[in-house]
C-alpha atoms as a PDB file:
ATOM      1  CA  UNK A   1       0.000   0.000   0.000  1.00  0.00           C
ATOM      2  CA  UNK A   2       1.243   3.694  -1.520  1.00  0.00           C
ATOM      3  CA  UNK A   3       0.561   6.555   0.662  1.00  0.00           C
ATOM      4  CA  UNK A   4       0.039  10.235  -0.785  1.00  0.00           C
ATOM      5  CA  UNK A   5       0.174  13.313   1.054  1.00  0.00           C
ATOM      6  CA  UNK A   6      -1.566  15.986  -0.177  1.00  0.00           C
ATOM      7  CA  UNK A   7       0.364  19.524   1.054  1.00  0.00           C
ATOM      8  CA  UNK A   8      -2.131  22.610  -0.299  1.00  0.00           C
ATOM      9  CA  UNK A   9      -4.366  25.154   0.534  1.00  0.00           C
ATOM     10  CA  UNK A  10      -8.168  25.763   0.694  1.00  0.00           C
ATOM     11  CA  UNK A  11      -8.492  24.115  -2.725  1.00  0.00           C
ATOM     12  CA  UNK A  12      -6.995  21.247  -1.001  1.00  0.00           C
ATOM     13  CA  UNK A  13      -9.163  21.440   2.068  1.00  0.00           C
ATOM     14  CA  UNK A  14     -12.261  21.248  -0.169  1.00  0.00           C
ATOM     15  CA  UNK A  15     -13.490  24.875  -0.032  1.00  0.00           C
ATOM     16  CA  UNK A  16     -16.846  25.380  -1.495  1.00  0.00           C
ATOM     17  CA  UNK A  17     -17.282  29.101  -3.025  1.00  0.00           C
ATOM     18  CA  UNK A  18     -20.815  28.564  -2.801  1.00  0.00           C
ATOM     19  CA  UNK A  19     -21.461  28.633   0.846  1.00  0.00           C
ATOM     20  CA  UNK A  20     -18.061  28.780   2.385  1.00  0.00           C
ATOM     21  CA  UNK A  21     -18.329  25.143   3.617  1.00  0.00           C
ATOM     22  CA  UNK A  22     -16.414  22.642   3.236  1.00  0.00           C
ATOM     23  CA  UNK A  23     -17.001  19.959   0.297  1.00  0.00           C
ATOM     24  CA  UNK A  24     -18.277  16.313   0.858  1.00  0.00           C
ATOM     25  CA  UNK A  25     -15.183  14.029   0.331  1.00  0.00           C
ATOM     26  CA  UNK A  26     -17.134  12.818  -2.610  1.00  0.00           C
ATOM     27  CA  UNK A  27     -16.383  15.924  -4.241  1.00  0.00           C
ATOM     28  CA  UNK A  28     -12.823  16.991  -2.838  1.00  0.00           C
ATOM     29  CA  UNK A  29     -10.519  15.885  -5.725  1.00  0.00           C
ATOM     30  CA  UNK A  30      -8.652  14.163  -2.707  1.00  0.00           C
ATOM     31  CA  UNK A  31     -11.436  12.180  -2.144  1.00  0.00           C
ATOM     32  CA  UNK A  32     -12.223  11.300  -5.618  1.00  0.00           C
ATOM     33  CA  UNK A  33      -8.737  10.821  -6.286  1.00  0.00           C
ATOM     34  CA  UNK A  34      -8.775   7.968  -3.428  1.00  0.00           C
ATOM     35  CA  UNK A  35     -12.049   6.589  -5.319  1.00  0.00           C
ATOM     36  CA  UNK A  36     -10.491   6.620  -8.641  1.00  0.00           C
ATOM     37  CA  UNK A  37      -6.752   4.408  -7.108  1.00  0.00           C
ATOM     38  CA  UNK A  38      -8.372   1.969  -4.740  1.00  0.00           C
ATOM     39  CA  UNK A  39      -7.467   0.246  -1.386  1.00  0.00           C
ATOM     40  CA  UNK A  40      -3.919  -0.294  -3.074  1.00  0.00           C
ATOM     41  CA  UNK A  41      -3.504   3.580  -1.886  1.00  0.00           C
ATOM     42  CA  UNK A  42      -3.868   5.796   0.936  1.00  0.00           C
ATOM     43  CA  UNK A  43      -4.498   9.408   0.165  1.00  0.00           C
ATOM     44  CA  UNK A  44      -3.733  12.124   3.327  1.00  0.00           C
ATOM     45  CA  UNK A  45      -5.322  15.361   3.058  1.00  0.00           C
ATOM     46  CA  UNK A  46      -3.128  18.112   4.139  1.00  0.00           C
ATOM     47  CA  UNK A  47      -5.212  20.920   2.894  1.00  0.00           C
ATOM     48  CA  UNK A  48      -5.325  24.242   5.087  1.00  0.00           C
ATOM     49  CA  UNK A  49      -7.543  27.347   4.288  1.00  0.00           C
ATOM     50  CA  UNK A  50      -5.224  30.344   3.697  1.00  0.00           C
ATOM     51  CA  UNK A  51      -1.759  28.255   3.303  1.00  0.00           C
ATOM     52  CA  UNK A  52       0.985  30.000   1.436  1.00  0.00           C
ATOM     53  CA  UNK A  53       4.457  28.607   0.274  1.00  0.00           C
ATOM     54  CA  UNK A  54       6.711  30.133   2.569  1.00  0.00           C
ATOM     55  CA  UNK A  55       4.744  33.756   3.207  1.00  0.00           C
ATOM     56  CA  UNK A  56       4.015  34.979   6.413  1.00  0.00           C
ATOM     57  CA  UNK A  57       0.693  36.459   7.173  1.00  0.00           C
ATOM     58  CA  UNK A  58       1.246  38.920   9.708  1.00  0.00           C
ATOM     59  CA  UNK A  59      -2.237  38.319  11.518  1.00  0.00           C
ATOM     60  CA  UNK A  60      -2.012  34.463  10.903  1.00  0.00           C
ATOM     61  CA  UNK A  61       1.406  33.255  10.421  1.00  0.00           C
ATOM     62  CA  UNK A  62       0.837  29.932  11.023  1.00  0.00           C
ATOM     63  CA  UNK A  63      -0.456  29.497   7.869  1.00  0.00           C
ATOM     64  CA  UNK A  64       3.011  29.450   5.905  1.00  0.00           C
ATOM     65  CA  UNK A  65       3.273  26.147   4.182  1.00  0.00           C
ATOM     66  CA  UNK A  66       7.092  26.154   6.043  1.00  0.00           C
ATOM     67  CA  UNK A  67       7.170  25.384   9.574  1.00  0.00           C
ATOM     68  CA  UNK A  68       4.187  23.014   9.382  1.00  0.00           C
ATOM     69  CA  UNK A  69       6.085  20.469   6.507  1.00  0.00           C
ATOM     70  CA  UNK A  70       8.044  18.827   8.602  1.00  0.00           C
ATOM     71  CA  UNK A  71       5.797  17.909  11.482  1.00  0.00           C
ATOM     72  CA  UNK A  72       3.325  17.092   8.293  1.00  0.00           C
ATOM     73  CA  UNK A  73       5.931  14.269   6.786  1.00  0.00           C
ATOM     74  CA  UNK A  74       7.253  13.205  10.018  1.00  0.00           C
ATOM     75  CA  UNK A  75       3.355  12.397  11.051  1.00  0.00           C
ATOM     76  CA  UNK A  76       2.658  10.472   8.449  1.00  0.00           C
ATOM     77  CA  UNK A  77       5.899   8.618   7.367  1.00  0.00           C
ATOM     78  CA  UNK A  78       6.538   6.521   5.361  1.00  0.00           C
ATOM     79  CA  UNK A  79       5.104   9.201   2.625  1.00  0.00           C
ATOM     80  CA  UNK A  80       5.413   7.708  -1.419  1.00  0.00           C
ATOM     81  CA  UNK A  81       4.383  10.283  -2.852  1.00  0.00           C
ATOM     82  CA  UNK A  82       3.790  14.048  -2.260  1.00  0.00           C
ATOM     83  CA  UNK A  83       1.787  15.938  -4.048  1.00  0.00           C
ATOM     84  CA  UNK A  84       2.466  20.033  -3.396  1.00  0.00           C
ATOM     85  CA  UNK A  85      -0.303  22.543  -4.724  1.00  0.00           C
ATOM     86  CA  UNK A  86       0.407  26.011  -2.975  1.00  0.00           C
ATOM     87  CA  UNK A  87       0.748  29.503  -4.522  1.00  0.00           C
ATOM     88  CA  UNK A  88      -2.608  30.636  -4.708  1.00  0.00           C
ATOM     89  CA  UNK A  89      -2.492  32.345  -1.794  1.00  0.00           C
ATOM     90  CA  UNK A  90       0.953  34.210  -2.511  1.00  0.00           C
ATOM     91  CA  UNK A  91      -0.802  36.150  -4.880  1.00  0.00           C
ATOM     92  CA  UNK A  92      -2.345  38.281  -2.094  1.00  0.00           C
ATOM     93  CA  UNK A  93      -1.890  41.891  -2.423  1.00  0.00           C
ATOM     94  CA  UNK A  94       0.091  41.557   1.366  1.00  0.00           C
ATOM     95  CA  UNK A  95       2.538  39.644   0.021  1.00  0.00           C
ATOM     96  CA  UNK A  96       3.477  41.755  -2.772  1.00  0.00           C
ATOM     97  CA  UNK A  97       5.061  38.602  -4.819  1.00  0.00           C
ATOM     98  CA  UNK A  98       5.841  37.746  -8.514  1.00  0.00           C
ATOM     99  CA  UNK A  99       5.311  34.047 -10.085  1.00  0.00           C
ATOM    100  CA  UNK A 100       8.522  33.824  -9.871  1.00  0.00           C
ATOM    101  CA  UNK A 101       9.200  34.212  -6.483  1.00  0.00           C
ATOM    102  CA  UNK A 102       6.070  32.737  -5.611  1.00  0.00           C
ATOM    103  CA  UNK A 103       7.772  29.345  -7.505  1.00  0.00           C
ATOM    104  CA  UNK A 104      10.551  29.396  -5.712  1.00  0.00           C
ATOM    105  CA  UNK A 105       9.065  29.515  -2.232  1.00  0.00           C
ATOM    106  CA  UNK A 106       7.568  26.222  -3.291  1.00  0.00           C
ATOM    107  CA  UNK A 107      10.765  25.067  -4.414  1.00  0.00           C
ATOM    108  CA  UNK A 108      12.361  25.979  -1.058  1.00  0.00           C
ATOM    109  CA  UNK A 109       9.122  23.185  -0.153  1.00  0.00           C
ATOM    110  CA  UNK A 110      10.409  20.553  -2.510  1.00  0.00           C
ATOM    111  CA  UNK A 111      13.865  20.905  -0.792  1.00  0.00           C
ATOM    112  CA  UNK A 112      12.683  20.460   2.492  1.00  0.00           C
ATOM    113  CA  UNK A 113      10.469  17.410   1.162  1.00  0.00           C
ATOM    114  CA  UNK A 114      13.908  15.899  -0.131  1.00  0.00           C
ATOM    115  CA  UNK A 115      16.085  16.762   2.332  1.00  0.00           C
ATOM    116  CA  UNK A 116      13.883  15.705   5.227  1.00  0.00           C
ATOM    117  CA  UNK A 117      12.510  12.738   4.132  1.00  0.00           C
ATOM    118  CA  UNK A 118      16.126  11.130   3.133  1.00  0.00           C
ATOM    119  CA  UNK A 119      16.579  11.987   7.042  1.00  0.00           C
ATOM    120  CA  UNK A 120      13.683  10.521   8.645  1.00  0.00           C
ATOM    121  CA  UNK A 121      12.334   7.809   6.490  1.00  0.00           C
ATOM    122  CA  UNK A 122      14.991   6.763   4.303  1.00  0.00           C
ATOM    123  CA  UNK A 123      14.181   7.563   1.000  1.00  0.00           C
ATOM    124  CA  UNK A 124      12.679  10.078  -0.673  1.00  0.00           C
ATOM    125  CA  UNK A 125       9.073  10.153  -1.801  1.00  0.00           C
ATOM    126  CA  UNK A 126       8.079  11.126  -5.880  1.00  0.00           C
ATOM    127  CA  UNK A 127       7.181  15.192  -5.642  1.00  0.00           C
ATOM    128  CA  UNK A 128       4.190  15.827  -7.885  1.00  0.00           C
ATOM    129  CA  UNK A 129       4.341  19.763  -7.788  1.00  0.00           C
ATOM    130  CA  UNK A 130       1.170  21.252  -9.136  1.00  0.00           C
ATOM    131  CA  UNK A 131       0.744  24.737 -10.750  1.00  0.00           C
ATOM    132  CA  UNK A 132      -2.290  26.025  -9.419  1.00  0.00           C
ATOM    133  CA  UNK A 133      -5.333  27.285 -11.177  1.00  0.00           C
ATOM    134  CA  UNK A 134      -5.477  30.659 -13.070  1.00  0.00           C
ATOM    135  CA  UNK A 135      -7.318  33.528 -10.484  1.00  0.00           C
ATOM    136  CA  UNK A 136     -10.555  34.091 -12.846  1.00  0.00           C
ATOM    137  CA  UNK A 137     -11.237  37.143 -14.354  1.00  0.00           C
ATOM    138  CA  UNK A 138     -14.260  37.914 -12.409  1.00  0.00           C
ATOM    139  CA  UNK A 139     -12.105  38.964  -8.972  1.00  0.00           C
ATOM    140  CA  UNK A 140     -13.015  42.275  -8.886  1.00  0.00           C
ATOM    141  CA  UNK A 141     -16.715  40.899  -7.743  1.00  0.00           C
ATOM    142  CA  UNK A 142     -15.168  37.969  -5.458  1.00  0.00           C
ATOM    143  CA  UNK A 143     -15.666  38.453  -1.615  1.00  0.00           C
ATOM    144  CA  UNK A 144     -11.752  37.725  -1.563  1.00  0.00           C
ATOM    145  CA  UNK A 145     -11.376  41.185  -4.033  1.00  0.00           C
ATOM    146  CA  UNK A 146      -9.275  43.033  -2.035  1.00  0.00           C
ATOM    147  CA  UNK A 147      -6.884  40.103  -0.926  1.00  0.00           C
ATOM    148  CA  UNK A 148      -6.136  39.626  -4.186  1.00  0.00           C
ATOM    149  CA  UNK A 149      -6.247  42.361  -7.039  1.00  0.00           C
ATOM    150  CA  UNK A 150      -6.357  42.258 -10.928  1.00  0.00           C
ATOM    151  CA  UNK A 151      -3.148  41.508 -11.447  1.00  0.00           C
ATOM    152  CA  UNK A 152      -3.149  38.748  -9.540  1.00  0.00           C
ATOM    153  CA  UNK A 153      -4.880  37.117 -12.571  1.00  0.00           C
ATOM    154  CA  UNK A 154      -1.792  38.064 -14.859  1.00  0.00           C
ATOM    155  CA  UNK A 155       0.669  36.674 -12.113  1.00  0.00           C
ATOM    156  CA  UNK A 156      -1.277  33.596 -11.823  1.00  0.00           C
ATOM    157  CA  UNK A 157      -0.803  33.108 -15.865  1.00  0.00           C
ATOM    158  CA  UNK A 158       2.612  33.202 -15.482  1.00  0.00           C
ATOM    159  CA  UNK A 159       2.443  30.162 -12.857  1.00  0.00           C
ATOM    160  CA  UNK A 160       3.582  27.128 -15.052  1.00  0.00           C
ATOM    161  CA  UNK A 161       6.606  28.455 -17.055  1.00  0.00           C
ATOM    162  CA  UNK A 162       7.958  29.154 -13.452  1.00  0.00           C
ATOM    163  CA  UNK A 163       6.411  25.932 -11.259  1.00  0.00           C
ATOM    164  CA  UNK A 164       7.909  23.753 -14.654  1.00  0.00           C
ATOM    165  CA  UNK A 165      11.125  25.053 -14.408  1.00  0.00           C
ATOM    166  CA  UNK A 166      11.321  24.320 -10.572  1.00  0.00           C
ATOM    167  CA  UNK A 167       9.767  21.086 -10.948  1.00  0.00           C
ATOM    168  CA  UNK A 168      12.134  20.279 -13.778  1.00  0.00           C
ATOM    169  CA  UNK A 169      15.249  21.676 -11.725  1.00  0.00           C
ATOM    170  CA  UNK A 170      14.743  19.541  -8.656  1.00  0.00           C
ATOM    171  CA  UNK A 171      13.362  16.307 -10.072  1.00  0.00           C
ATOM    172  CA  UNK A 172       9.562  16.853  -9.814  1.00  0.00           C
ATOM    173  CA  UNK A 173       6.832  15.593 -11.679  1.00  0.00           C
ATOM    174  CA  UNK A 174       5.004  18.735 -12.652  1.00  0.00           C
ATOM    175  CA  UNK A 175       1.333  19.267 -13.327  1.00  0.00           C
ATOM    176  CA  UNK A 176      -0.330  22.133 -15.024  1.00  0.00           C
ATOM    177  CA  UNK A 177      -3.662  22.331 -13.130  1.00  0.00           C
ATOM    178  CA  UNK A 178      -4.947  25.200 -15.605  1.00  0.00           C
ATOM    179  CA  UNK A 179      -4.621  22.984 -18.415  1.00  0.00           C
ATOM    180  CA  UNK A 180      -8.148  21.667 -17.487  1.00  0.00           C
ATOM    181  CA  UNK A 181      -9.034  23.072 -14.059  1.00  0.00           C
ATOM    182  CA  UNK A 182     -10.884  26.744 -13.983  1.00  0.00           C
ATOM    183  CA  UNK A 183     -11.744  28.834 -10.619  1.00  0.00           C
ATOM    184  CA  UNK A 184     -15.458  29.007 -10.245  1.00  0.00           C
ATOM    185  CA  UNK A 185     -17.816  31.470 -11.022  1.00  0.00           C
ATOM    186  CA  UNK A 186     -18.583  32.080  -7.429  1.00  0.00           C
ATOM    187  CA  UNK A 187     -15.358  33.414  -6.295  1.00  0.00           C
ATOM    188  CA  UNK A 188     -12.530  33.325  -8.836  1.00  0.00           C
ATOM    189  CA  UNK A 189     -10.613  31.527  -6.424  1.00  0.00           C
ATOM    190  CA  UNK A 190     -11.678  27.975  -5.461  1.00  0.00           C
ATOM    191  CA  UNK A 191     -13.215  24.921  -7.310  1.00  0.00           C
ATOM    192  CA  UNK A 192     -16.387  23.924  -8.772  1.00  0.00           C
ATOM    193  CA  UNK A 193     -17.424  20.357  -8.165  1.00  0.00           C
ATOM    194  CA  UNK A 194     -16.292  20.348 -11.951  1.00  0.00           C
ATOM    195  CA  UNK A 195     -12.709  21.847 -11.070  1.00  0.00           C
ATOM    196  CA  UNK A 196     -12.463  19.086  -8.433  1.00  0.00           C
ATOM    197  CA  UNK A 197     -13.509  16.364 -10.934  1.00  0.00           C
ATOM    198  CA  UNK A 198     -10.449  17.621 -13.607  1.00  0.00           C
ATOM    199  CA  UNK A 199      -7.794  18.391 -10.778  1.00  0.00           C
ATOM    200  CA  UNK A 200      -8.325  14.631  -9.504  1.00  0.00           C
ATOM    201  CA  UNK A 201      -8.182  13.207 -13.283  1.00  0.00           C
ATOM    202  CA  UNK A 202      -5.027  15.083 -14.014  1.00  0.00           C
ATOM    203  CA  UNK A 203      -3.364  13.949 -10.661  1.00  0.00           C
ATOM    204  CA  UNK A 204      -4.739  10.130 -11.498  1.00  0.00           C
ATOM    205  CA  UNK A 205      -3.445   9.935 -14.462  1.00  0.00           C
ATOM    206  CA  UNK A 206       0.190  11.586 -12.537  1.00  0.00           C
ATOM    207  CA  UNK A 207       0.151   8.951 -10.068  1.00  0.00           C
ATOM    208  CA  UNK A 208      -0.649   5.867 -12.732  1.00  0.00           C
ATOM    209  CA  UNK A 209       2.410   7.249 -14.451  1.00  0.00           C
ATOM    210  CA  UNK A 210       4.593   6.705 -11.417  1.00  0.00           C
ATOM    211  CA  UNK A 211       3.168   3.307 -10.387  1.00  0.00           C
ATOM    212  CA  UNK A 212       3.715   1.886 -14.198  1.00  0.00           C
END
């Protein structure tokens, strides 16, 4: 039996635009993604509301993706495979951060994830780094306008070219999510049932390619 850990932020946690609620597991793409590979896996959600890469929010720090990783892998060793989806939140006005900054502070991620794990369980688990979702053009009417601005939209375009390189610098398996995956109408932000449904076929067919 495989176990995936699943390191990301609301979208992660199953936040539903609609209501501010949390998805069924049903819906999650976590969950579905457990659905879709059987009891030969275990799938760990590690989703928090409000996660960044390495950011600090100065009213809620302890939402940086950082200090939390290593009490997250350490928890749950032995970890196969990691799947990192973070960034979204970087975008925030706060944080005043390119795409290409924003990619590195998940890189500084994947080098805890292989440093740490080599340490404490052994070997290192396959990284499947994700690039997260375009922000959606309609922002500007989003409940979360304000955090985030236009141009987050433009920064979050430039997401893959940088997440590809990083992925392809430190050995990652790297994922486009905007390749099929849209923010909802709702907020701009998180997922539509629908988005859930695409992010967990993308990431199935990811893990499949490792297994083979």
């Amino acid at each position: 039996m495989k176990t995936i850990l699943c390191y990301g932020d609301s979208n992660t946690y199953g936040y539903n635009p609609s209501n501010g609620m949390r998805y069924p597991k049903s819906i999650r793409w976590t969950g579905r993604l457990q659905e879709m590979l059987g009891e030969d896996y275990v799938v760990i959600e590690e989703g928090c509301n409000g996660r960044t890469t390495v950011f600090d929010d100065i009213f809620e720090p302890w939402k940086s993706g950082l200090p939390y990783l290593k009490p997250c892998l350490n928890t749950h060793k032995p970890v196969d495979i990691v799947i990192l989806m973070l960034g979204s939140n970087d975008l925030k006005e706060a944080f005043g951060a390119s795409a290409a900054q924003i990619a590195e502070g998940a890189g500084q991620l994947v080098d805890v994830i292989l440093d740490f794990t080599k340490e404490k369980q052994g070997f290192v688990p396959e990284i499947i780094l994700v690039s997260p979702p375009e922000i959606g053009e309609g922002i500007v009417n989003s409940p979360f306008f304000g955090h985030f601005q236009t141009d987050a939209i433009d920064r979050s375009r430039e997401f893959p070219k940088y997440y590809g390189k990083i992925a392809g610098d430190k050995g990652c398996i790297f994922v486009n999510a905007a390749e099929r995956v849209k923010a909802s109408v709702e907020d701009s932000l998180h997922l539509s049932p629908e988005g859930h449904a695409a992010l967990a076929g993308m990431l199935y067919e990811a893990v499949i390619r490792i297994s083979v």
